[in-house]
PDB file of N, CA and C in Angstrom:
ATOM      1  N   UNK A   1     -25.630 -23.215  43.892  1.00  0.00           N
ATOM      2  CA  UNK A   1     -26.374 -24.218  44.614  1.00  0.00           C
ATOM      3  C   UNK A   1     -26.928 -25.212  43.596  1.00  0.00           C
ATOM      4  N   UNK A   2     -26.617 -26.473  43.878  1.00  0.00           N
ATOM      5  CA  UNK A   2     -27.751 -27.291  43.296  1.00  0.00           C
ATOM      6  C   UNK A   2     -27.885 -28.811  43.656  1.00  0.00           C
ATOM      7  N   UNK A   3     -29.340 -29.078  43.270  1.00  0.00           N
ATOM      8  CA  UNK A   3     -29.294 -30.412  44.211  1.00  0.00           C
ATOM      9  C   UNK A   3     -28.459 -31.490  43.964  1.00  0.00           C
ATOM     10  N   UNK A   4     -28.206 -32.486  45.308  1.00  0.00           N
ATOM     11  CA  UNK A   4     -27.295 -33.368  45.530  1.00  0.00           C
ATOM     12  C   UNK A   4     -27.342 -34.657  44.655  1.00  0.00           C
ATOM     13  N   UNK A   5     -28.193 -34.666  43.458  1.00  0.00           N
ATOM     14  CA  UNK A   5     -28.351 -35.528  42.404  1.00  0.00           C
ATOM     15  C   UNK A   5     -27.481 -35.157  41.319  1.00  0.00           C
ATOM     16  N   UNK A   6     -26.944 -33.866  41.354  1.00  0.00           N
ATOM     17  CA  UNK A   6     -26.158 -33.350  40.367  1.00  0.00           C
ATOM     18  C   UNK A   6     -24.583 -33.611  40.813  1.00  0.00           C
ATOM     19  N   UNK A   7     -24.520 -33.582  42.104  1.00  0.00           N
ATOM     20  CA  UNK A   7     -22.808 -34.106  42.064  1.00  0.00           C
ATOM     21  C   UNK A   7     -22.497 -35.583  42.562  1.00  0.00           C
ATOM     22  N   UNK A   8     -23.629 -36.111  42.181  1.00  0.00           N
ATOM     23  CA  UNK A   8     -23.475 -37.563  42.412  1.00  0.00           C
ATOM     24  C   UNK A   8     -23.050 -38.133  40.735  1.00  0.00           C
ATOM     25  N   UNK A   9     -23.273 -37.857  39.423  1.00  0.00           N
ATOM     26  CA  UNK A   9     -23.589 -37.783  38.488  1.00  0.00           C
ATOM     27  C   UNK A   9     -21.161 -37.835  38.059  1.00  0.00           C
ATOM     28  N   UNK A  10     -21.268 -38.076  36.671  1.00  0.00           N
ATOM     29  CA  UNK A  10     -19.987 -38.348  36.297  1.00  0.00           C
ATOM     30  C   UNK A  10     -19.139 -36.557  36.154  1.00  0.00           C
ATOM     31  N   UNK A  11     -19.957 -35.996  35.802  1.00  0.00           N
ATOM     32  CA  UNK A  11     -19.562 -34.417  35.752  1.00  0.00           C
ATOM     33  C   UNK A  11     -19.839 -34.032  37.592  1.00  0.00           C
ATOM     34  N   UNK A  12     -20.179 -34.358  38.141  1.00  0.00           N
ATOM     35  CA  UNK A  12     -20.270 -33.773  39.641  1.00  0.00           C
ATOM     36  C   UNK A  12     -18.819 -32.907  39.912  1.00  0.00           C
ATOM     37  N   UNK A  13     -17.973 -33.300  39.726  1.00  0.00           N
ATOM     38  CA  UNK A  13     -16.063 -33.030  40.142  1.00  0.00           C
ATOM     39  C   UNK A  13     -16.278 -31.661  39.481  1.00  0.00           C
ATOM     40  N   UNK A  14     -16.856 -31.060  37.953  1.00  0.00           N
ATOM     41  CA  UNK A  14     -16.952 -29.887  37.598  1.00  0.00           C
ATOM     42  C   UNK A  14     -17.885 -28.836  37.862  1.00  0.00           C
ATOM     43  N   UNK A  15     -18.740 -29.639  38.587  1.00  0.00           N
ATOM     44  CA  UNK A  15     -19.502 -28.556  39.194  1.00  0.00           C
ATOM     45  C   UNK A  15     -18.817 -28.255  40.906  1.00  0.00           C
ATOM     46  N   UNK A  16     -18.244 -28.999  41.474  1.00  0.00           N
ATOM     47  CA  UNK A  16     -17.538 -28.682  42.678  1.00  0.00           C
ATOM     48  C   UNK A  16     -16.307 -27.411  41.939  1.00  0.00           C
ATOM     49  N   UNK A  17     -15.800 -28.007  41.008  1.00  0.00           N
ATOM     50  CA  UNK A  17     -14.570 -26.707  40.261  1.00  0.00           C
ATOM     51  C   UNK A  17     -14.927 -25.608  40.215  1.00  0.00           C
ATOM     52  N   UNK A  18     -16.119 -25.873  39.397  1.00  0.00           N
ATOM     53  CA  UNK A  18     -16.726 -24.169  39.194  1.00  0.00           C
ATOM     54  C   UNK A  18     -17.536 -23.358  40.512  1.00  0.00           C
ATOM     55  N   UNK A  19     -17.803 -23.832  41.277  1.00  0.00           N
ATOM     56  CA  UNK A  19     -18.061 -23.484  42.999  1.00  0.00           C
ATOM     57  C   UNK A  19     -18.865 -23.427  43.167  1.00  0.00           C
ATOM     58  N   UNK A  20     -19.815 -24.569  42.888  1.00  0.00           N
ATOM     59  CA  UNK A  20     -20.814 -25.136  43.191  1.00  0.00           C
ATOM     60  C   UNK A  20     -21.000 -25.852  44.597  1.00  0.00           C
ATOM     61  N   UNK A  21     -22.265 -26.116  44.953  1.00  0.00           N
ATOM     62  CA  UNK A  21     -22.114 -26.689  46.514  1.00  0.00           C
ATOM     63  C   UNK A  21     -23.322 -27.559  46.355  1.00  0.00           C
ATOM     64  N   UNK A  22     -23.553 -28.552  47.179  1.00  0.00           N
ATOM     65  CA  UNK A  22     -25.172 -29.580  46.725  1.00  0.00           C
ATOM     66  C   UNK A  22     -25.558 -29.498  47.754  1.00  0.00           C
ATOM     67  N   UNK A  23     -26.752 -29.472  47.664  1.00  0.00           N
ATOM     68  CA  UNK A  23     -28.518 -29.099  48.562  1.00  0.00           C
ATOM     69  C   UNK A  23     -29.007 -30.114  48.322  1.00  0.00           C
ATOM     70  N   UNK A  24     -29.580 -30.581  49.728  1.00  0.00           N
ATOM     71  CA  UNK A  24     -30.137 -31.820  49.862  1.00  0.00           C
ATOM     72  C   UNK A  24     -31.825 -31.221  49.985  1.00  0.00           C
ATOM     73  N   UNK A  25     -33.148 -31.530  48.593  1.00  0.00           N
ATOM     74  CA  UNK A  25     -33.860 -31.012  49.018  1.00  0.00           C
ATOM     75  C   UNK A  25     -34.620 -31.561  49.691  1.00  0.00           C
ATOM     76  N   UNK A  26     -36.002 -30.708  50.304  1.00  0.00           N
ATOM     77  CA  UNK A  26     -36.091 -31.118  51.522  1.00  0.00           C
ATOM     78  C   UNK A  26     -36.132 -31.541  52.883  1.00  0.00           C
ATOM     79  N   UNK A  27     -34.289 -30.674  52.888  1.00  0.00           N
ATOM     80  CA  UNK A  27     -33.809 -31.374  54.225  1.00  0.00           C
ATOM     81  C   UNK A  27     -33.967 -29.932  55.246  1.00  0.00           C
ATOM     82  N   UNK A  28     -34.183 -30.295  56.355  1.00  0.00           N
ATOM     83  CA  UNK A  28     -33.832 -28.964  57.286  1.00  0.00           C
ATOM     84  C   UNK A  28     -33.001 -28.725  58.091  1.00  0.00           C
ATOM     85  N   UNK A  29     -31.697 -28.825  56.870  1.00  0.00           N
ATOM     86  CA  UNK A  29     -30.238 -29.124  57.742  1.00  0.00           C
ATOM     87  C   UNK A  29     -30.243 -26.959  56.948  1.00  0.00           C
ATOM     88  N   UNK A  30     -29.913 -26.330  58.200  1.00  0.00           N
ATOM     89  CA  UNK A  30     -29.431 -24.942  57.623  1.00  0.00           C
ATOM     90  C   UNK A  30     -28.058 -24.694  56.758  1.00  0.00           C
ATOM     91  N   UNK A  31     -27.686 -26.079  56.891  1.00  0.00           N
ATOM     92  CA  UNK A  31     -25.847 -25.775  55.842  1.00  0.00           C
ATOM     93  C   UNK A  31     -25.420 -25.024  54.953  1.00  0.00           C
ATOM     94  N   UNK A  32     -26.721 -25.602  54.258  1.00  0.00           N
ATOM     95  CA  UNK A  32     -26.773 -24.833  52.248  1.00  0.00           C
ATOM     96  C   UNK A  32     -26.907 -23.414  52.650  1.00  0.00           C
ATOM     97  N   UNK A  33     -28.067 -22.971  53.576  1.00  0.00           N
ATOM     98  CA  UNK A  33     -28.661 -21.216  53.326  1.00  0.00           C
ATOM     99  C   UNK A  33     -26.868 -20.381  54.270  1.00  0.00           C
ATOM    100  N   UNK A  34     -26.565 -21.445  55.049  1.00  0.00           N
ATOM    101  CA  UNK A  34     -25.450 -20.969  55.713  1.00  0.00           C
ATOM    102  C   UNK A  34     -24.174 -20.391  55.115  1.00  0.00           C
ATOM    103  N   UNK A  35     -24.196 -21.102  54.380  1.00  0.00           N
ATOM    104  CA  UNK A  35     -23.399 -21.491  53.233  1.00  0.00           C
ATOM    105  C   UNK A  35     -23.263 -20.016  51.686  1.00  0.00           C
ATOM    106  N   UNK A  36     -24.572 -20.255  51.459  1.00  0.00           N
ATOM    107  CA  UNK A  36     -25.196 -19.602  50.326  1.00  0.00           C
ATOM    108  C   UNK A  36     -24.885 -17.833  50.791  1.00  0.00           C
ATOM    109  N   UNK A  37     -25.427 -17.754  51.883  1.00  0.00           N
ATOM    110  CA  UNK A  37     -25.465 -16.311  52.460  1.00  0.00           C
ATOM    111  C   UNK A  37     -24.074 -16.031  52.959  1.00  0.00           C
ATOM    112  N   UNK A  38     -23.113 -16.721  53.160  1.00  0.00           N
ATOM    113  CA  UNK A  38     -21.758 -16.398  53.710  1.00  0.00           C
ATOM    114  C   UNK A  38     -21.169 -15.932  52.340  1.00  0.00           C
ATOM    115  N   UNK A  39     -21.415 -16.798  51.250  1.00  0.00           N
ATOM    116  CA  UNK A  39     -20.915 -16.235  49.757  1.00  0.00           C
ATOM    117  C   UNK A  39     -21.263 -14.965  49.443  1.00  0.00           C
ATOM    118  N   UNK A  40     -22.493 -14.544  49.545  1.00  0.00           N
ATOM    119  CA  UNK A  40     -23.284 -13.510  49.021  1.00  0.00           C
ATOM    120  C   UNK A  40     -22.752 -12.392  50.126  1.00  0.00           C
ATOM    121  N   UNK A  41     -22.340 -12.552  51.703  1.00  0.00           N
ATOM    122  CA  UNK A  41     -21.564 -11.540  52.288  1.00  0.00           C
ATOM    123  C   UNK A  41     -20.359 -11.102  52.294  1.00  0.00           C
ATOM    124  N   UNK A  42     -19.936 -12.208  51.649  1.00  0.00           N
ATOM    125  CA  UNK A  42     -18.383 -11.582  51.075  1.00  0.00           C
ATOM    126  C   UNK A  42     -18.240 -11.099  50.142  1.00  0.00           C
ATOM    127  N   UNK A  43     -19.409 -10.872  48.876  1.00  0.00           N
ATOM    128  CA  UNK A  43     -19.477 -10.279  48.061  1.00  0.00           C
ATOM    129  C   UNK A  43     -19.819 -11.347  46.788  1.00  0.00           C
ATOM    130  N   UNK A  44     -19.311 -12.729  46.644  1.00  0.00           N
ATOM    131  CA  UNK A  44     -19.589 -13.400  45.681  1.00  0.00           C
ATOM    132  C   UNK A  44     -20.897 -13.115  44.809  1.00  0.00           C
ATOM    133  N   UNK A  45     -20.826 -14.187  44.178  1.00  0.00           N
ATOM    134  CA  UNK A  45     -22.198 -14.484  43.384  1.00  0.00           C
ATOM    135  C   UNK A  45     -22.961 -15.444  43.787  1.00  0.00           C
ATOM    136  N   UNK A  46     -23.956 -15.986  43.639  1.00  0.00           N
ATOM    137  CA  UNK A  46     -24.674 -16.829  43.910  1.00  0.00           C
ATOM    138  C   UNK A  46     -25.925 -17.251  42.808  1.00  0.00           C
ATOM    139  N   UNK A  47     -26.053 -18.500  41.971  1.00  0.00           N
ATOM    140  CA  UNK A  47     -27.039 -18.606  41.159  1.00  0.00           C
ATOM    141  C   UNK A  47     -27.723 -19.756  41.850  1.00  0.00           C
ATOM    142  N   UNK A  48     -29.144 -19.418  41.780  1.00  0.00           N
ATOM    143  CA  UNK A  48     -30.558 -20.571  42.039  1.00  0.00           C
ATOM    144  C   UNK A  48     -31.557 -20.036  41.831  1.00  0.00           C
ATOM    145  N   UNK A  49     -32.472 -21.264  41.456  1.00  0.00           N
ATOM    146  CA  UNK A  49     -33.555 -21.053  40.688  1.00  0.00           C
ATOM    147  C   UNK A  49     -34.375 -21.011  41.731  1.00  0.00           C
ATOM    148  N   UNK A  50     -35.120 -19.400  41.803  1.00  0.00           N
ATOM    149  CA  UNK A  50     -36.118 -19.003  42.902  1.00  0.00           C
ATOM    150  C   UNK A  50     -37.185 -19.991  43.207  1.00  0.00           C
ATOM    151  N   UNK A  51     -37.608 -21.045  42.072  1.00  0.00           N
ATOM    152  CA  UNK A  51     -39.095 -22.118  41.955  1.00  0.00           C
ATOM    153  C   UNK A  51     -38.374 -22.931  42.736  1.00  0.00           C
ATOM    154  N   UNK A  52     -36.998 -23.737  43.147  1.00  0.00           N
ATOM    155  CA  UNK A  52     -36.599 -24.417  43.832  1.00  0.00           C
ATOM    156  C   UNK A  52     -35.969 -25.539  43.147  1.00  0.00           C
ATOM    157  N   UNK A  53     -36.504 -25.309  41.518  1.00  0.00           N
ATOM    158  CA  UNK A  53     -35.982 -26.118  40.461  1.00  0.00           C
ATOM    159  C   UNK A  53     -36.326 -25.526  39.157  1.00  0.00           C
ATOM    160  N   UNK A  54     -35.293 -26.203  38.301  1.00  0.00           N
ATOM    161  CA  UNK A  54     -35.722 -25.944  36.661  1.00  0.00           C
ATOM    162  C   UNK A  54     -37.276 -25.719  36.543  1.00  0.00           C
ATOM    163  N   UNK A  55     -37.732 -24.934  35.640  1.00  0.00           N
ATOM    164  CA  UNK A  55     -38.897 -24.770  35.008  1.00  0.00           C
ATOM    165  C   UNK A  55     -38.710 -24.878  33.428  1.00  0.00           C
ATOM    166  N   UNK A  56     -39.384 -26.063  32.909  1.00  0.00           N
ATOM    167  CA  UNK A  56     -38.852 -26.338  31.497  1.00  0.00           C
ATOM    168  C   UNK A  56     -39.626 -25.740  30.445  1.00  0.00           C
ATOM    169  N   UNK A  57     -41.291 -25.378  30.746  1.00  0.00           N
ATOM    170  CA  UNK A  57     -42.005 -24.874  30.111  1.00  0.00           C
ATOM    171  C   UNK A  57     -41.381 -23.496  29.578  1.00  0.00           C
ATOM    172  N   UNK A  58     -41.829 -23.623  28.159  1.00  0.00           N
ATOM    173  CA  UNK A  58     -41.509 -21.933  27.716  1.00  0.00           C
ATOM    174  C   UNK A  58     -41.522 -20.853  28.219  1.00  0.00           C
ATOM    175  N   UNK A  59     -43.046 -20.404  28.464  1.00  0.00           N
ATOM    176  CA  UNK A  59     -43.726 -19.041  28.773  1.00  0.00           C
ATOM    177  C   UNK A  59     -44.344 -19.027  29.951  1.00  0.00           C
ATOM    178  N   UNK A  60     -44.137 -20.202  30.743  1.00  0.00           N
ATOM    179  CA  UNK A  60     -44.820 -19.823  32.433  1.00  0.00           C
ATOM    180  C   UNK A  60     -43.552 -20.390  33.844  1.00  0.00           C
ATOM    181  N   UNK A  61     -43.305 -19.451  34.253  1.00  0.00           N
ATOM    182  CA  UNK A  61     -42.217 -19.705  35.250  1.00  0.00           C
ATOM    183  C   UNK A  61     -43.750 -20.690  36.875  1.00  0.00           C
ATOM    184  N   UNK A  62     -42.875 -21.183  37.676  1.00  0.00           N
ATOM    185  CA  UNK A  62     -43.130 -21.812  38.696  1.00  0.00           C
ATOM    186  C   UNK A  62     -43.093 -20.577  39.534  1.00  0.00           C
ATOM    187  N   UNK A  63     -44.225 -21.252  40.672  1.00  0.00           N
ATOM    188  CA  UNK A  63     -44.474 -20.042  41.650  1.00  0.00           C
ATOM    189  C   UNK A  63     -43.102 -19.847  42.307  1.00  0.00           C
ATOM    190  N   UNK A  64     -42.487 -18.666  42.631  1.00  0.00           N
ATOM    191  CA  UNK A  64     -41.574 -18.700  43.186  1.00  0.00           C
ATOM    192  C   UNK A  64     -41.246 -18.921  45.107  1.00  0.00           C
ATOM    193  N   UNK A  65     -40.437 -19.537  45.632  1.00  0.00           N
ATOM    194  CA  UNK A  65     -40.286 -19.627  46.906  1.00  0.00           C
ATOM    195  C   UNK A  65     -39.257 -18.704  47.411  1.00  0.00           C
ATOM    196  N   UNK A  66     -39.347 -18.266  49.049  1.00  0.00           N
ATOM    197  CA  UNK A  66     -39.044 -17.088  49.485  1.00  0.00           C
ATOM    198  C   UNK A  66     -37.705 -16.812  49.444  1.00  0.00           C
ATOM    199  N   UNK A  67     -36.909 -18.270  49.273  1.00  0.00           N
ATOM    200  CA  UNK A  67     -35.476 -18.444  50.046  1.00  0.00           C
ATOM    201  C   UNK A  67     -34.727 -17.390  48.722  1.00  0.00           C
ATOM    202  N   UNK A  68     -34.705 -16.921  47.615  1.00  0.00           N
ATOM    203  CA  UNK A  68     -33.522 -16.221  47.248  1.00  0.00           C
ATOM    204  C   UNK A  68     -34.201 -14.841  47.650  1.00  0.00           C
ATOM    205  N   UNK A  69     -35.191 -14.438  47.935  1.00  0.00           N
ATOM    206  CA  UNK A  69     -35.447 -13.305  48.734  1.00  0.00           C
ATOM    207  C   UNK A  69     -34.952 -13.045  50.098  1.00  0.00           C
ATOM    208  N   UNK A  70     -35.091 -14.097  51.004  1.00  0.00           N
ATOM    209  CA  UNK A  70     -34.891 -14.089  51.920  1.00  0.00           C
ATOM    210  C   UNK A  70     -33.106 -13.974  52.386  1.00  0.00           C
ATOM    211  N   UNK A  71     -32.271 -14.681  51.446  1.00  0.00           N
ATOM    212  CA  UNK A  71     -31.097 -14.668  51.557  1.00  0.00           C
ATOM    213  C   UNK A  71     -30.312 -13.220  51.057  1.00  0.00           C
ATOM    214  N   UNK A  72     -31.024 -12.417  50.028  1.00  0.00           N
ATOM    215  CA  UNK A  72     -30.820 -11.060  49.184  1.00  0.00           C
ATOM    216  C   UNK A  72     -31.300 -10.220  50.922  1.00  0.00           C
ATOM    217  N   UNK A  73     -32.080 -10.469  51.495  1.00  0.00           N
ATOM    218  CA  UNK A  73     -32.068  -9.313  52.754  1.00  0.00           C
ATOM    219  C   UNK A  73     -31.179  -9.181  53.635  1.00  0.00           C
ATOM    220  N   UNK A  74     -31.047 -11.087  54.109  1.00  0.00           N
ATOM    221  CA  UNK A  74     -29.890 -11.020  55.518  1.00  0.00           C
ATOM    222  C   UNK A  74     -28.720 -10.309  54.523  1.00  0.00           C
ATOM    223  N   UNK A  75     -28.162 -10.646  53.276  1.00  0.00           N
ATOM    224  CA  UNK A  75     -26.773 -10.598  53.022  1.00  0.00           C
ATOM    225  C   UNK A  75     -27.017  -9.366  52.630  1.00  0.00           C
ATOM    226  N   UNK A  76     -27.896  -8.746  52.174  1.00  0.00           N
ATOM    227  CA  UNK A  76     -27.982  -6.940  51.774  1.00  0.00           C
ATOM    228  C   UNK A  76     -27.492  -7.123  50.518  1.00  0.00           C
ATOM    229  N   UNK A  77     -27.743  -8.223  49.499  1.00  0.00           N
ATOM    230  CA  UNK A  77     -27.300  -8.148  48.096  1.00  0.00           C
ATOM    231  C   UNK A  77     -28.652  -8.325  47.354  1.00  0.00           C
ATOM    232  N   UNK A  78     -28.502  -7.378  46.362  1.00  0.00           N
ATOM    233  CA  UNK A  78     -29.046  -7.641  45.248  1.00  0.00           C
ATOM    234  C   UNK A  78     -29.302  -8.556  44.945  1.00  0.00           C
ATOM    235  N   UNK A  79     -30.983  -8.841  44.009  1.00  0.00           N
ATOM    236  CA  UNK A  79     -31.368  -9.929  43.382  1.00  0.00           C
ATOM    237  C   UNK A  79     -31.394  -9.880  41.683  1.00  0.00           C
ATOM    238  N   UNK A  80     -30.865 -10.525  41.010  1.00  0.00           N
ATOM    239  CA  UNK A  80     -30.597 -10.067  39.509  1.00  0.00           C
ATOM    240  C   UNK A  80     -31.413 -11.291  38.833  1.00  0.00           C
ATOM    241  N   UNK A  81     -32.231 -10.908  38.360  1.00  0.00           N
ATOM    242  CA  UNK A  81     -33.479 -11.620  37.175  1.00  0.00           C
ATOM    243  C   UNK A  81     -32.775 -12.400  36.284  1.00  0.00           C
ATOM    244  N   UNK A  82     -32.476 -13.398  36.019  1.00  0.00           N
ATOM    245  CA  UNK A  82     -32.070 -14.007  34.575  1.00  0.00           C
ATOM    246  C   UNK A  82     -32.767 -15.308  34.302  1.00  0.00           C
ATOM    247  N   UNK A  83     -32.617 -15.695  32.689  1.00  0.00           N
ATOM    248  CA  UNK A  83     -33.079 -16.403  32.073  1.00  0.00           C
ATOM    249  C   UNK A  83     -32.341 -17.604  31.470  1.00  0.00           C
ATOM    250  N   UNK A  84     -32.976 -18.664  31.887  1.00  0.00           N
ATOM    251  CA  UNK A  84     -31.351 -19.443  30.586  1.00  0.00           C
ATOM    252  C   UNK A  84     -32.316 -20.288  29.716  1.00  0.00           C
ATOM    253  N   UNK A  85     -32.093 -20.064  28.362  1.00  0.00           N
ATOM    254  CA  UNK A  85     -32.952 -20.777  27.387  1.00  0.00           C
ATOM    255  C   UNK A  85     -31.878 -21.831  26.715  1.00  0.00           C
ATOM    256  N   UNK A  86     -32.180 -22.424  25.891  1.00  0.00           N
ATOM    257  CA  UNK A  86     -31.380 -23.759  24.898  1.00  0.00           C
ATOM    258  C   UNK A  86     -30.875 -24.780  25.903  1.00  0.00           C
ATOM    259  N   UNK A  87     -31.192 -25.245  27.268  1.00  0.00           N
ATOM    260  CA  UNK A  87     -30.275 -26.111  27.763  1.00  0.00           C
ATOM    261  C   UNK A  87     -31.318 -27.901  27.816  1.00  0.00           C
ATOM    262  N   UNK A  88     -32.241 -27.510  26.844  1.00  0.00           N
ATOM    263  CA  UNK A  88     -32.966 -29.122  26.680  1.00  0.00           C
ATOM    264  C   UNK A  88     -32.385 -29.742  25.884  1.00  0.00           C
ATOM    265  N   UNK A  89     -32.200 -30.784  26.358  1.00  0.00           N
ATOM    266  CA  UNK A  89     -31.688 -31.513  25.046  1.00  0.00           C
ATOM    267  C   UNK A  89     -30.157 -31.355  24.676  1.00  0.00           C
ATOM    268  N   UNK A  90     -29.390 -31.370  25.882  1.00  0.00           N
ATOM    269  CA  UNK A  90     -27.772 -30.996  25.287  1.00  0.00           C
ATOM    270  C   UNK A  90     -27.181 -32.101  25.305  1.00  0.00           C
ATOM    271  N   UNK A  91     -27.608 -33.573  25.615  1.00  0.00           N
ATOM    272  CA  UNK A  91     -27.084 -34.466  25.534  1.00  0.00           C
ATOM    273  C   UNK A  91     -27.637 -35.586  24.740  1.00  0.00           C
ATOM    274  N   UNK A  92     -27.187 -36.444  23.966  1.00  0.00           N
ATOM    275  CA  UNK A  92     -27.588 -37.101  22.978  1.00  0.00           C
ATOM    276  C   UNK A  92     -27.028 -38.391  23.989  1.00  0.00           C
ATOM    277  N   UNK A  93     -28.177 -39.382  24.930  1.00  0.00           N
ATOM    278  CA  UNK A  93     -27.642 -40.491  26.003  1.00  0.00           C
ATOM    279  C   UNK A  93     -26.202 -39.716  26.502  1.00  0.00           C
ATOM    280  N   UNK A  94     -24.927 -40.512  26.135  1.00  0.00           N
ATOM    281  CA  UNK A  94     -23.675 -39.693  26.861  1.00  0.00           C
ATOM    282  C   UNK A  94     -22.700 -38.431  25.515  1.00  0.00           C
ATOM    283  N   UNK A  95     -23.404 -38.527  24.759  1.00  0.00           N
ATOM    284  CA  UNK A  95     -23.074 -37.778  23.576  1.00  0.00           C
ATOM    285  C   UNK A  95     -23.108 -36.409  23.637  1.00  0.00           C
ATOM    286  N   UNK A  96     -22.343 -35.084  24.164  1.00  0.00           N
ATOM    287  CA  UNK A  96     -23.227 -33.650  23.599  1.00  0.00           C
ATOM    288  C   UNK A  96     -23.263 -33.238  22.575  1.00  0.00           C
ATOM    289  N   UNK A  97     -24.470 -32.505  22.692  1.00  0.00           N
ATOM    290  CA  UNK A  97     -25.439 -31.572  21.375  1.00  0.00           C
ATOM    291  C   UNK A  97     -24.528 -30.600  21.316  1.00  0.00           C
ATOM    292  N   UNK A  98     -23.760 -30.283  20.301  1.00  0.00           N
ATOM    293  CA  UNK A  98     -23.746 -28.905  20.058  1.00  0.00           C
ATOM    294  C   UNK A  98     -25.202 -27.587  20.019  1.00  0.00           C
ATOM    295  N   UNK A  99     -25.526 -26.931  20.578  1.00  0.00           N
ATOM    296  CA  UNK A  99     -26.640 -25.781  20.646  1.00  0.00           C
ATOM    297  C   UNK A  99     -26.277 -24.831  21.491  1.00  0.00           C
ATOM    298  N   UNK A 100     -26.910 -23.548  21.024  1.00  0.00           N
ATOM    299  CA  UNK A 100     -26.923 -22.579  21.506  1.00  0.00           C
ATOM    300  C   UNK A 100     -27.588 -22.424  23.217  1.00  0.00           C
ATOM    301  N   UNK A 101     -26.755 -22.134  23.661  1.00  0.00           N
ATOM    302  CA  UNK A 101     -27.753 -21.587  25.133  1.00  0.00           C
ATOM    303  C   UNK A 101     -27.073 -20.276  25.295  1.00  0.00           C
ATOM    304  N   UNK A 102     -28.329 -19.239  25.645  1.00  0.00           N
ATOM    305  CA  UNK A 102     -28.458 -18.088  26.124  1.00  0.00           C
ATOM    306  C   UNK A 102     -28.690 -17.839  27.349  1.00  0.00           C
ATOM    307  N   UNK A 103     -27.851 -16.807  28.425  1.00  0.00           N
ATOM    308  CA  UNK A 103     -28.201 -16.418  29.456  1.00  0.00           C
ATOM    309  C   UNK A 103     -28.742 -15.162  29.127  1.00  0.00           C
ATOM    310  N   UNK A 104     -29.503 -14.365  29.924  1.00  0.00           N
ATOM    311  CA  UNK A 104     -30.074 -13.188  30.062  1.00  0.00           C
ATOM    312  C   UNK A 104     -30.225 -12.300  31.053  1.00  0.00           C
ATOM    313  N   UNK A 105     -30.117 -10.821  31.508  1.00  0.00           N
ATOM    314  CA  UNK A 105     -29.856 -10.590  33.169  1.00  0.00           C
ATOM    315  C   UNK A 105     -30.531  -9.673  32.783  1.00  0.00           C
ATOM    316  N   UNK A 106     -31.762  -8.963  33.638  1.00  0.00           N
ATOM    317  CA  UNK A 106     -32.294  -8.210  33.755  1.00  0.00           C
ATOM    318  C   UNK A 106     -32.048  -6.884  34.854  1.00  0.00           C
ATOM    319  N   UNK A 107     -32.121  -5.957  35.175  1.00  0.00           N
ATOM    320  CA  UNK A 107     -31.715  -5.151  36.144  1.00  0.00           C
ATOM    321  C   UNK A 107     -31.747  -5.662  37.362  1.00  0.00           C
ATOM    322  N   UNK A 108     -30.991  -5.653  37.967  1.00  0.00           N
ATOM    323  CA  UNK A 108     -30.694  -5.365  39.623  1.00  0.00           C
ATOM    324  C   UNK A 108     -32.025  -5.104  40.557  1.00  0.00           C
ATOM    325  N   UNK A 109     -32.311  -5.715  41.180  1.00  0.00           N
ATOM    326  CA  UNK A 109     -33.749  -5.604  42.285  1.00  0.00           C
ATOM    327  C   UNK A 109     -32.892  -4.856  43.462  1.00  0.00           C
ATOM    328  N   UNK A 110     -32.546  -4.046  44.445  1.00  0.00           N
ATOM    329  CA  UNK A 110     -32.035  -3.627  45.779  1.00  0.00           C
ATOM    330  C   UNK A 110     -32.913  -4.059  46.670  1.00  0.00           C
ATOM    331  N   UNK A 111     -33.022  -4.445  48.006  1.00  0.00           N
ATOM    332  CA  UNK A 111     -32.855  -5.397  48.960  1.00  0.00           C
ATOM    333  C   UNK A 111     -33.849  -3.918  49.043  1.00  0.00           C
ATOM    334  N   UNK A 112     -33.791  -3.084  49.106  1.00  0.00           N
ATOM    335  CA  UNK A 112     -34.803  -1.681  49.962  1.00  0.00           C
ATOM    336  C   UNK A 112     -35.955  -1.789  48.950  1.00  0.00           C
ATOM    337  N   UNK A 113     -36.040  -2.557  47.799  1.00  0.00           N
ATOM    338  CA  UNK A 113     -37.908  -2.784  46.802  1.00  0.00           C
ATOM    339  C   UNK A 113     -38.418  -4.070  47.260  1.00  0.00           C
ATOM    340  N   UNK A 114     -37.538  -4.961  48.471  1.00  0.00           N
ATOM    341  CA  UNK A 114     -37.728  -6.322  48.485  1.00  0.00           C
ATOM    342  C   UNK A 114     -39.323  -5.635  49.688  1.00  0.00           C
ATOM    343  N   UNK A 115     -38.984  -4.820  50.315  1.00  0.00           N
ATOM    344  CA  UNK A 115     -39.847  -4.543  51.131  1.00  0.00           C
ATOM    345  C   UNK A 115     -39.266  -4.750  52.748  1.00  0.00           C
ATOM    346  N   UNK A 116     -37.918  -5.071  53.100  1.00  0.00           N
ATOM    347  CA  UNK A 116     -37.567  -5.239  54.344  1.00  0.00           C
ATOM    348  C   UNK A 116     -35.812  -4.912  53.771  1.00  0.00           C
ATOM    349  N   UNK A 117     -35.380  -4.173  54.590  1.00  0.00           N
ATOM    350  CA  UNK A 117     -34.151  -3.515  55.227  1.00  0.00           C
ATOM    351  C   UNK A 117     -32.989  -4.965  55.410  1.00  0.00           C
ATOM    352  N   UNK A 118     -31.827  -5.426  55.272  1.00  0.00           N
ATOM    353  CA  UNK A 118     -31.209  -6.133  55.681  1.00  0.00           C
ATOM    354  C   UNK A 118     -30.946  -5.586  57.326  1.00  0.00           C
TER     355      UNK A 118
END
């Protein structure tokens, strides 16, 4: 998932490749969660940022909102914790930075600690 400012953009075509889909935020069109949760019942993957967006600060995440909880119950999938650090600054205007970015995955949450049953 990610918002519809990102595939408007000259790389947009590679984020549609890699199976990406754009969210209009704000909107209360159900498409995206329709969408999002049909992936996650067929078994796919699904990445979004629980705050609803990037959090750039180091050491304090954004309050989180309900929707990747809420989508981990209907679809009965797992919620998996991760981190992605080094992605400030990867572009020099239209130039890229060579740098390191790290992902990170923390254990598996099951849909039965979320506190409700799919």
């Amino acid at each position: 998932m990610g918002k519809v400012e990102l595939f408007e953009t000259s790389y947009g075509w590679l984020l549609v490749a890699l199976g990406a889909f754009p969210v209009r935020r704000g909107s209360r069109t159900p498409r995206p969660h329709e969408t999002a949760r049909l992936i996650l019942e067929q078994g796919g993957l699904l990445s979004l940022f629980p705050e609803g967006t990037r959090v750039r600060e180091r050491d304090e995440l954004g309050p989180p909102r309900r929707g990747a909880a809420r989508l981990a119950i209907e679809a009965g999938a797992p919620l998996v914790p991760a981190a992605i650090t080094g992605t400030n600054r990867l572009l020099l205007g239209p130039i890229p930075v060579p740098k390191r970015v790290q992902v990170a995955f923390s254990t598996p949450i099951p849909v039965s600690e979320l506190g409700c049953d799919p």
